[in-house]
Protein backbone atom coordinates (compact mmCIF):
# COMPACT_ATOMS: atom_id res chain seq x y z
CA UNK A 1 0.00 0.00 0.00
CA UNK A 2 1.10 3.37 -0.78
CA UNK A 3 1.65 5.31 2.45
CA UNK A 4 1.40 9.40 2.51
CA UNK A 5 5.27 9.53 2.45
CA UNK A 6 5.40 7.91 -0.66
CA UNK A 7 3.19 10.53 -2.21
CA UNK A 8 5.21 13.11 -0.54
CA UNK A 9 8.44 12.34 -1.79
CA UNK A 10 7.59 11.24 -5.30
CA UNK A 11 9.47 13.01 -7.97
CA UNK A 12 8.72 13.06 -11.43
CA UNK A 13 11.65 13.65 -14.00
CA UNK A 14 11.31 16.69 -15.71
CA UNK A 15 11.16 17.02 -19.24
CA UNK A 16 12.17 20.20 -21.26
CA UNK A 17 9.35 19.81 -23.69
CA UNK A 18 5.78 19.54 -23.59
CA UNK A 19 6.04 18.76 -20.09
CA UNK A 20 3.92 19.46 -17.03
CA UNK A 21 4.48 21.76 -14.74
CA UNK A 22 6.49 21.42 -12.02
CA UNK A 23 4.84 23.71 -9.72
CA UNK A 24 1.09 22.43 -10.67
CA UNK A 25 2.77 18.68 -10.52
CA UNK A 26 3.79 19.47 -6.82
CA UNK A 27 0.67 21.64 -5.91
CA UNK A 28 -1.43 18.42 -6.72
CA UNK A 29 1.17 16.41 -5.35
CA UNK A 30 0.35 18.41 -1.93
CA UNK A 31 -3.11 18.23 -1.72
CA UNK A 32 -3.04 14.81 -2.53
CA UNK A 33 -0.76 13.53 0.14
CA UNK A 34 -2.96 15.84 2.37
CA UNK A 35 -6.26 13.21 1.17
CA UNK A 36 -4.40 10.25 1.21
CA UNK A 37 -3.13 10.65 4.34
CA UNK A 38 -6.56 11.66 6.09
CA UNK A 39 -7.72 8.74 4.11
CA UNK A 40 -4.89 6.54 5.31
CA UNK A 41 -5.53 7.56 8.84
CA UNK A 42 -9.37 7.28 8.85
CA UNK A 43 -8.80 3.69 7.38
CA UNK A 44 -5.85 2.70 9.97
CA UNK A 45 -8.55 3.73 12.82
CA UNK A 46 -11.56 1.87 11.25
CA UNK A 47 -9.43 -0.91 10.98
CA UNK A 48 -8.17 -0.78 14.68
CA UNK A 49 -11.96 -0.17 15.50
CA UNK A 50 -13.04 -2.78 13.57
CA UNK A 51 -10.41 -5.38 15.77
CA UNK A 52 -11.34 -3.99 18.73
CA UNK A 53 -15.18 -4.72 17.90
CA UNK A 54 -14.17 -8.03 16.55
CA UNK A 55 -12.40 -8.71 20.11
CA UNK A 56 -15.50 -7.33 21.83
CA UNK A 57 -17.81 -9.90 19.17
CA UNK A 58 -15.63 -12.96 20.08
CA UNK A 59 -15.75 -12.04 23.93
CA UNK A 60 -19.06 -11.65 24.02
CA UNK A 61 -19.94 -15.15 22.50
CA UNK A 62 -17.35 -16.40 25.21
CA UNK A 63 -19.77 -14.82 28.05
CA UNK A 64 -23.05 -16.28 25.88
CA UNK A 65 -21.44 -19.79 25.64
CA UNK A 66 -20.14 -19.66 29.21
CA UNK A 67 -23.95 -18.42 30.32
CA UNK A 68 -26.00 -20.97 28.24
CA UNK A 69 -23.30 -23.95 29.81
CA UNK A 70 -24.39 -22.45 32.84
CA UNK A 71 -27.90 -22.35 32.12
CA UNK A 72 -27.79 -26.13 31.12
CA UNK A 73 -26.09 -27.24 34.22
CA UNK A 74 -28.56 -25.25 35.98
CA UNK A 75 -30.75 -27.26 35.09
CA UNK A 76 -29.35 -30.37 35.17
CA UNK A 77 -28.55 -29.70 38.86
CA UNK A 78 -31.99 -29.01 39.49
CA UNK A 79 -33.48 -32.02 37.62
CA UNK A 80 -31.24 -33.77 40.17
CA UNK A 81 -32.12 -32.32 42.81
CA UNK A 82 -35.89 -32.33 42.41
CA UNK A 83 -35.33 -36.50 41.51
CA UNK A 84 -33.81 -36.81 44.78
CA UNK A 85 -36.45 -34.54 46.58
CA UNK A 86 -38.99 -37.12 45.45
CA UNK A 87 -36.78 -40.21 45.71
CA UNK A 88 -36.36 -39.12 49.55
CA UNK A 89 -39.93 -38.14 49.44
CA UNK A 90 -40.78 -41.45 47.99
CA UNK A 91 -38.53 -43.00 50.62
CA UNK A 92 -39.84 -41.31 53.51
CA UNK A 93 -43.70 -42.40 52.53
CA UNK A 94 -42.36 -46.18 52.30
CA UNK A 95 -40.79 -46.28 55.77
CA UNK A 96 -43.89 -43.82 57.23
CA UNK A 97 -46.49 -46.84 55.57
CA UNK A 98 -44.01 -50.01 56.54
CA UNK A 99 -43.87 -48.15 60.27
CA UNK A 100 -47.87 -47.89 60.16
CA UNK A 101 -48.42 -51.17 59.39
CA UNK A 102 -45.87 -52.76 61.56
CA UNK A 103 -47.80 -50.77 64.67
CA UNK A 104 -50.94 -51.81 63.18
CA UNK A 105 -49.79 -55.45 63.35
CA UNK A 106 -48.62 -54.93 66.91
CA UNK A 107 -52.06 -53.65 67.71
CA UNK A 108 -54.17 -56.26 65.92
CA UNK A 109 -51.35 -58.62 68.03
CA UNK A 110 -52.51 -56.90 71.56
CA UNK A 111 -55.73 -57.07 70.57
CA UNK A 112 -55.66 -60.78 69.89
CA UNK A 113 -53.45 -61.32 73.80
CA UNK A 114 -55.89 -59.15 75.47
CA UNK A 115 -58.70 -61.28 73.69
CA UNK A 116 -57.28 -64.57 75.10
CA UNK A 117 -56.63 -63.05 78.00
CA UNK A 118 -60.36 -61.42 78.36
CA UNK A 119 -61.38 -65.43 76.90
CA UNK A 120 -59.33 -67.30 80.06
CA UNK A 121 -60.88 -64.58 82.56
CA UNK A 122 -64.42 -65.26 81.30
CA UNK A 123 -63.59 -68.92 82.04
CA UNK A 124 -61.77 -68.46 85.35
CA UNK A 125 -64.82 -66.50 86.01
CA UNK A 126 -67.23 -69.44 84.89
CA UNK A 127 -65.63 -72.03 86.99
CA UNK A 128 -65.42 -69.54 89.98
CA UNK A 129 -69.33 -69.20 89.83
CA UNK A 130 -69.88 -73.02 89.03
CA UNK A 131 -67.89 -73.98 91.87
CA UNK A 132 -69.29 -71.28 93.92
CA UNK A 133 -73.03 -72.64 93.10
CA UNK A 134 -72.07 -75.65 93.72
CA UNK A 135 -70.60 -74.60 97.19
CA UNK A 136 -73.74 -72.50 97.83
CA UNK A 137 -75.89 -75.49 96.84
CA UNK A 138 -73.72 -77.89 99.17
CA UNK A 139 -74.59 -75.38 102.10
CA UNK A 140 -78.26 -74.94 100.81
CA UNK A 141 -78.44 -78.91 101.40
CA UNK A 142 -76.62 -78.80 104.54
CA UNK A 143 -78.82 -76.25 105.94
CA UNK A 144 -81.76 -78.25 104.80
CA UNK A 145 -80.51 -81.30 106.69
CA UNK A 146 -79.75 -79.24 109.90
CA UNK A 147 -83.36 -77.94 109.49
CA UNK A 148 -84.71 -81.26 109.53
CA UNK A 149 -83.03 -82.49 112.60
CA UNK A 150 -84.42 -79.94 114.42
């Protein structure tokens, strides 16, 4: 690329004949290394703002990929999470029903003792009063006899 020092310090030969001017030759000369090199700037600074936008592009699609990653394991952690919220939930029901019906098994199991044991009372109860009518009947005839001798 042609830089604005180039421009400046081109010379042309000079012909004796039918040839430009010298003075015109450098007047253009002048004003043209005065546009070239506001050109020449103006494109070296679009160019380093260009980079630095390119830098800025590629560093934001760093933070985008490093947010959706995050995003995803977001939400793979929570999926987790909420699993083993239920499985614990799930868990916790199981032993809450096996514990119910193990106490309702011991229950139904006092119940059935306490019905024996109400059963062998009733019948220690029947042979108390059968013995005791038959005791009260022994003393009934005794007092009948006694009765009689007199």
């Amino acid at each position: 690329m042609i830089t604005p020092l180039d421009i400046e310090n081109k010379r042309f030969a000079k012909q004796m004949m039918n040839g430009y001017s010298v003075e015109e030759v450098d007047d253009f000369l002048d004003e043209l290394t005065i546009d070239y090199t506001k050109n020449y700037k103006e494109v070296n600074e679009l160019r380093a703002k260009v980079d630095e936008l390119n830098n800025s592009l590629v560093q934001y699609k760093t933070i985008e990929s490093t947010l959706q990653n995050t995003l995803v394991m977001a939400q793979t952690t929570a999926e987790e999470v909420k699993n083993v919220a239920k499985q614990k939930a799930d868990q916790i029901v199981d032993e809450a029903k096996a514990n119910a019906q193990k106490r309702v098994d011991e229950l139904n199991n006092e119940i059935i003792i306490k019905q024996k044991e109400l059963d062998d009372v009733k019948k220690q109860f029947d042979i108390y009063k059968a013995k005791m009518e038959s005791l009260l009947i022994s003393q009934l005839e005794l007092l009948k006899d006694v009765n009689k001798e007199d």
